[in-house]
Protein backbone atom coordinates (compact mmCIF):
# COMPACT_ATOMS: atom_id res chain seq x y z
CA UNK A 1 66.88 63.39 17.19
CA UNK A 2 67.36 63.11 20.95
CA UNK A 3 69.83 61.42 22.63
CA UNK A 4 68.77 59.04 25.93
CA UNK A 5 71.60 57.60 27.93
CA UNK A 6 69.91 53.83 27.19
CA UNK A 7 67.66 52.30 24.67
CA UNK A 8 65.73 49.44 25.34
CA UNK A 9 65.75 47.86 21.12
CA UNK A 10 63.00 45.16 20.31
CA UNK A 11 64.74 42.59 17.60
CA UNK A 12 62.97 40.40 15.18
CA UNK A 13 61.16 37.23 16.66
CA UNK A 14 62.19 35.29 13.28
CA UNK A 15 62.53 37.27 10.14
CA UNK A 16 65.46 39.09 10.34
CA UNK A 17 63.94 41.52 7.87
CA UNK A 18 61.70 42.73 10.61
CA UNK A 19 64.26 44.83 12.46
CA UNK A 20 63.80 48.33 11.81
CA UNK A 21 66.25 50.87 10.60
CA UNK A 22 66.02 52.77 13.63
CA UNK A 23 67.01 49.40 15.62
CA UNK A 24 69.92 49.14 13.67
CA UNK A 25 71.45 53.13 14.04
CA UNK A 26 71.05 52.63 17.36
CA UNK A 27 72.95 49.33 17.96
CA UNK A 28 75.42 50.90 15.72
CA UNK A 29 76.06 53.88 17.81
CA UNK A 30 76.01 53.07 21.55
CA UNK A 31 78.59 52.21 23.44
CA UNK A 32 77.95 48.78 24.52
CA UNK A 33 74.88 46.69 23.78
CA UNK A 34 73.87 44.40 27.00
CA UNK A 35 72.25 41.48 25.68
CA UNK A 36 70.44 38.25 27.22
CA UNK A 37 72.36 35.62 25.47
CA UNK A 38 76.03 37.07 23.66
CA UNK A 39 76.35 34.72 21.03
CA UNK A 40 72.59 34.71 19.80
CA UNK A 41 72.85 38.72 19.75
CA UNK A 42 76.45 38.06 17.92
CA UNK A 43 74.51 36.41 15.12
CA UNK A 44 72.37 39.60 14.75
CA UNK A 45 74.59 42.04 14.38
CA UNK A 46 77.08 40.07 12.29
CA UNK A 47 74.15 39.80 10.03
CA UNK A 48 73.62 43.63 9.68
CA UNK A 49 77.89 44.04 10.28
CA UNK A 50 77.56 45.95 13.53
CA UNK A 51 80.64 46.06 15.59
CA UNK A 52 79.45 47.18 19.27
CA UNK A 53 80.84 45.57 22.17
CA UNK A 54 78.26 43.72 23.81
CA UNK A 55 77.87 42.61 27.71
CA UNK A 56 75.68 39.66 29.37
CA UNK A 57 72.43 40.44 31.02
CA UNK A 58 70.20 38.06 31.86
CA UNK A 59 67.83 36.80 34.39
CA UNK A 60 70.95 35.35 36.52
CA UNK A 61 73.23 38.34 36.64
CA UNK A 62 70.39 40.69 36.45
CA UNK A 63 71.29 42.38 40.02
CA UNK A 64 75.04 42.40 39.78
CA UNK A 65 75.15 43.74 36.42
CA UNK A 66 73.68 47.10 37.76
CA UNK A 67 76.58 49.11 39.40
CA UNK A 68 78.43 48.12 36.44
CA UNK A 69 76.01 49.40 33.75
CA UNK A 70 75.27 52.72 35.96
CA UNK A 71 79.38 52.96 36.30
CA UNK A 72 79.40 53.40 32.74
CA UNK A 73 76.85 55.35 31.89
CA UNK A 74 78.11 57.74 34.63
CA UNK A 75 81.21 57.34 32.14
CA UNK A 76 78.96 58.97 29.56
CA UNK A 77 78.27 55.62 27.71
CA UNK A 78 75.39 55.15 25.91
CA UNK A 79 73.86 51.59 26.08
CA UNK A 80 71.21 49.64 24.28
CA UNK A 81 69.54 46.62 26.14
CA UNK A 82 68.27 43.31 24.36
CA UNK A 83 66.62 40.54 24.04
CA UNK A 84 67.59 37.09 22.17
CA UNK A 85 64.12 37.85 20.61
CA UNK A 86 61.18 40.02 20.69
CA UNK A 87 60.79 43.23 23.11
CA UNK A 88 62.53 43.28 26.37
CA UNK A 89 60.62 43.03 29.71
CA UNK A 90 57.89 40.81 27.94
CA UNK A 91 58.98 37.65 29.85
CA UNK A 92 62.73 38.98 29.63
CA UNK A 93 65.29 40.51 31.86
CA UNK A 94 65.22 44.43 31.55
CA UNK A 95 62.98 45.34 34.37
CA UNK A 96 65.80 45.44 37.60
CA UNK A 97 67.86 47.96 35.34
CA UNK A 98 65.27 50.48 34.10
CA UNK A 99 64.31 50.81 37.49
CA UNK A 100 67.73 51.70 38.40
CA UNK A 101 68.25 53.92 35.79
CA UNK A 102 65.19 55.78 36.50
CA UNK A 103 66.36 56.14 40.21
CA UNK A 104 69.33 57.44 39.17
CA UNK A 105 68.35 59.60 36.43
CA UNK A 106 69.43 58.36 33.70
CA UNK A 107 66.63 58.47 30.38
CA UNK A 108 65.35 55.60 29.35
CA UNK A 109 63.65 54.92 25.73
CA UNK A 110 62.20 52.03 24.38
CA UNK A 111 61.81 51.60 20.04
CA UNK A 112 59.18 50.25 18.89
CA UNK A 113 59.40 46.84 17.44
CA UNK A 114 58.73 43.04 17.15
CA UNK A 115 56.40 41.58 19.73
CA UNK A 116 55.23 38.08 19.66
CA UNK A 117 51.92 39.41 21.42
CA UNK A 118 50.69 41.67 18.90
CA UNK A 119 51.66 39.85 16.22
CA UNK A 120 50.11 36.53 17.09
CA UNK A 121 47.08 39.03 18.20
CA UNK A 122 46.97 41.15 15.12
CA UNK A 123 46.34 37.59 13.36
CA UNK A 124 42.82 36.84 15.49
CA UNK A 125 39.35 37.88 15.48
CA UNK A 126 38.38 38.36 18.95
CA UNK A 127 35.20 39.69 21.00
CA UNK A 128 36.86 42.57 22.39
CA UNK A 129 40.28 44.28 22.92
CA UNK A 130 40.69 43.65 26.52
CA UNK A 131 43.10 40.71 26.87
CA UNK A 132 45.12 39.38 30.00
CA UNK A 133 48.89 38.54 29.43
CA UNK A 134 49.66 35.66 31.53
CA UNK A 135 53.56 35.66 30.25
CA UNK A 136 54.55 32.21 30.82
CA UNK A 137 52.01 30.00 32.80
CA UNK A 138 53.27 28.46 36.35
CA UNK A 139 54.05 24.80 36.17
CA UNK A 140 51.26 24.24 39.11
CA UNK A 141 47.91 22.86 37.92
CA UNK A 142 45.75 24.82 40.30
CA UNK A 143 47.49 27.51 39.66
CA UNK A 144 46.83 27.73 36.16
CA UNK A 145 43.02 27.17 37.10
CA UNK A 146 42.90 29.30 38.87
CA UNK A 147 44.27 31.85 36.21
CA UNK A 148 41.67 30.06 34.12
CA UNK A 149 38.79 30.84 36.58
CA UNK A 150 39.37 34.53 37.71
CA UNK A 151 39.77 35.68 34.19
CA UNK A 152 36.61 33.49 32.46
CA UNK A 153 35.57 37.35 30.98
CA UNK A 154 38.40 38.26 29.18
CA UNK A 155 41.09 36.56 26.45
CA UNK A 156 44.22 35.23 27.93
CA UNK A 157 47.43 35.29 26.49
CA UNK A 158 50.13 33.30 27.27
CA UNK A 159 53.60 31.97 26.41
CA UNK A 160 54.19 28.10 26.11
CA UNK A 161 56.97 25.77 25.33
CA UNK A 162 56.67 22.89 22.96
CA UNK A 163 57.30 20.56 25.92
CA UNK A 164 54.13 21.71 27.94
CA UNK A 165 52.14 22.46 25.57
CA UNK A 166 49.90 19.43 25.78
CA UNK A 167 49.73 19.07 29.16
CA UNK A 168 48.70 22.67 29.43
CA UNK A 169 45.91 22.18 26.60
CA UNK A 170 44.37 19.10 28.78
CA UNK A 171 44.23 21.54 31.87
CA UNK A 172 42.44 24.39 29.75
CA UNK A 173 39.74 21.57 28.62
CA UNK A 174 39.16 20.48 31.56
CA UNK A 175 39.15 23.46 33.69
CA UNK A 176 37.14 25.90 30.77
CA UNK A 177 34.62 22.63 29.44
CA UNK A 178 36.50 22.53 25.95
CA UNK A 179 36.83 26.21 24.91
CA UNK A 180 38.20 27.74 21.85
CA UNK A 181 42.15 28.61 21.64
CA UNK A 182 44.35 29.64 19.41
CA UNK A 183 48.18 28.81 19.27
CA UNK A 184 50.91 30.22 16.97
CA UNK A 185 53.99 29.15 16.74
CA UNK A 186 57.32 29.64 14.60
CA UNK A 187 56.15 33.31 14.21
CA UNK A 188 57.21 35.06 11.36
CA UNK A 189 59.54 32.22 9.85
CA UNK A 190 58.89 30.07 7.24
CA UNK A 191 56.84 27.33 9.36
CA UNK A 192 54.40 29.86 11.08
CA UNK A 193 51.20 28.25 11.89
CA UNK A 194 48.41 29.43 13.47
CA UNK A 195 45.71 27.22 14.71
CA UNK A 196 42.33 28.22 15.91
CA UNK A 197 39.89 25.57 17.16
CA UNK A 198 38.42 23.73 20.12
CA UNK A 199 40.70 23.17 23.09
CA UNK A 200 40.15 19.12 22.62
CA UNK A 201 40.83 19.31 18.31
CA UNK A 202 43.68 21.34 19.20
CA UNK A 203 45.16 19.37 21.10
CA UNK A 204 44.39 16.37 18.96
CA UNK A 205 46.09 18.43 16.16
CA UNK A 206 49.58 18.81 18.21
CA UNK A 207 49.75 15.12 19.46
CA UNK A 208 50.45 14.06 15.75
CA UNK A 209 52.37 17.08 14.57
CA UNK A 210 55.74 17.68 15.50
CA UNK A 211 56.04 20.62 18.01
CA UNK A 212 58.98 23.12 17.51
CA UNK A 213 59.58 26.91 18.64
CA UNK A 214 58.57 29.50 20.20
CA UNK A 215 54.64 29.28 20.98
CA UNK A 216 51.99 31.83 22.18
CA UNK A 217 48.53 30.68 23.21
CA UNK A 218 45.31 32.43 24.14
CA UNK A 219 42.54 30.73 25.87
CA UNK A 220 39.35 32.79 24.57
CA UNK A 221 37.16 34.21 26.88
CA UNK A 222 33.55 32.43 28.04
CA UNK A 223 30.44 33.62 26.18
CA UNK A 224 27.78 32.92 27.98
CA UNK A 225 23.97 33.66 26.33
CA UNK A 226 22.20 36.54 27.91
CA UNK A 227 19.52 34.41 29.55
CA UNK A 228 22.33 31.56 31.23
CA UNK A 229 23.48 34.58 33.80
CA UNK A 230 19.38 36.22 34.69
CA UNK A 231 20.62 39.41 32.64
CA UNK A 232 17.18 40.79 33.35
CA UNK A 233 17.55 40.50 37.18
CA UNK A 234 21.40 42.06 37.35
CA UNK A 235 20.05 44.89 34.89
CA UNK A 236 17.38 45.68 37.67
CA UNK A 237 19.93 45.01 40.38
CA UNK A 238 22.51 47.61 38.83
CA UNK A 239 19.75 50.00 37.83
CA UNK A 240 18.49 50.44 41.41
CA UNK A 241 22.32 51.11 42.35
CA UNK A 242 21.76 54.15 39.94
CA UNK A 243 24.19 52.95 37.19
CA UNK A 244 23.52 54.26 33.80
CA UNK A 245 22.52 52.16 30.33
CA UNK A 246 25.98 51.99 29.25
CA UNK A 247 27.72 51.85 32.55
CA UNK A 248 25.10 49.16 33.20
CA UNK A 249 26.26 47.55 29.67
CA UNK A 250 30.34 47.54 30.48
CA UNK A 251 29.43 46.22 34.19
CA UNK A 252 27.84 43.07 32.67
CA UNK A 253 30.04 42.72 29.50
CA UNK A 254 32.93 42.75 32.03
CA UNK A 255 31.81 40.25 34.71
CA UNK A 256 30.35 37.47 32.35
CA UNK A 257 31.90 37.88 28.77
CA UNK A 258 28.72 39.10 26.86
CA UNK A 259 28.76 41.70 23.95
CA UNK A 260 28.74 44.69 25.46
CA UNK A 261 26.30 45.94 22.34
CA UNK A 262 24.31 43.45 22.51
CA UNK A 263 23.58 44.18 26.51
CA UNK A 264 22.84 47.84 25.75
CA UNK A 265 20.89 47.13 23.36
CA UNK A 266 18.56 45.30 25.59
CA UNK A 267 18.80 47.83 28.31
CA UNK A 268 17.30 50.25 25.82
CA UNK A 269 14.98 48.17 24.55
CA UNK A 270 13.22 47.88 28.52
């Protein structure tokens, strides 16, 4: 198997048992493990009894950590980077040092691994695989409508804490005219729910049940009927451009959230 100079190791997001056995050779043989949080990682590998020294790196010492990581791999360390949980550079610190390391020349891998994203995804029928990852959501209000607005045409996924959950919900309603969203929560552990409803039930649903953990959200995107948006006259408007049926059919699908199928199959139909 090759050898890279750093690994960038996903670890489980709850179930321990999720870590793969590739995860766990490689924290066993590097050097020095940087981690986001030293005594959650600690719990890890005293768990699977893995010995590596381990460093801080997290969003605050992100920049000042760098000489000293490409000091020692210029030492001929080899280093794994993670996260408390989850993949790093989803929403964690990892992305100041790969682009180092990549200046420099050092390789760079990344295992494959737990994601909160695809599993809360790979639990949820949607209309299409296109999705917009919103990470965590700013704190603003217009700035979350605005989110809300440009992206009416596709899912979006975000990240939430059980503090703003709520408020966040309300903002959705009231911005998207009560859509439907789904929001996990306590992923893989023993109290993973998943709930998939209106905006307002949902949120009637988390007012009078506790709220703990980790949470990802996605706001689904706007389906709008075929005869709401005057598909007829943007079919005629796109033709005349010289578009094609089925570039015609991903044009529309795109912009206003319709089945792309269902478009093409009208365009053929004419």
């Amino acid at each position: 198997m090759k050898e890279y100079d750093f690994y960038i190791v996903p670890t489980p997001i709850g179930n321990l048992g999720d870590i793969t056995s590739r995860a766990l050779e490689i924290l066993k043989s590097v050097d020095i493990i940087a981690c986001e949080d030293m005594r959650v990682t600690q719990k890890l590998l005293n768990h699977f009894d893995i010995k590596t020294k381990c460093i801080s790196y997290h969003k605050f010492n992100e920049k000042e950590r760098v000489e000293q990581i490409l000091s020692l791999l210029r030492e001929g360390k080899k280093m794994a980077l993670v996260s408390d949980a989850g993949t790093p550079l989803f929403c964690d610190p990892g992305a100041v040092i790969v682009k180092e390391l990549r200046k420099n020349g050092f390789s760079v891998t990344s295992l494959a691994g737990a994601n909160a994203v695809a599993t809360f995804l790979s639990q949820l029928s949607r209309e299409g695989e296109d999705f917009f990852f919103a990470g965590f959501l700013p704190k603003s209000r217009q700035q979350i409508e605005d989110i809300l607005k440009k992206y009416r045409a596709t899912d979006i996924v975000f990240y939430e804490s059980p503090n703003r959950l709520l408020n966040t919900l309300e903002i959705i309603s009231a911005c998207r005219q009560n859509p439907c969203v789904a929001v996990g929560r306590e992923l893989t552990k023993i109290f993973e729910e998943i709930v998939v409803d209106e905006c307002d039930k949902t949120l009637e649903y988390f007012k009078n049940n506790i709220l703990k953990g980790e949470l990802v959200a996605v706001v689904f995107r706007e389906q709008k009927s075929m005869e709401e948006i005057d598909l007829e006259g943007k079919i005629s408007a796109l033709q005349a451009k010289g578009f094609k049926a089925k570039e015609t059919a991903a044009i529309l699908s795109a912009l206003y959230g319709l089945n792309k199928n269902d478009v093409y199959k009208k365009l053929i139909k004419n």
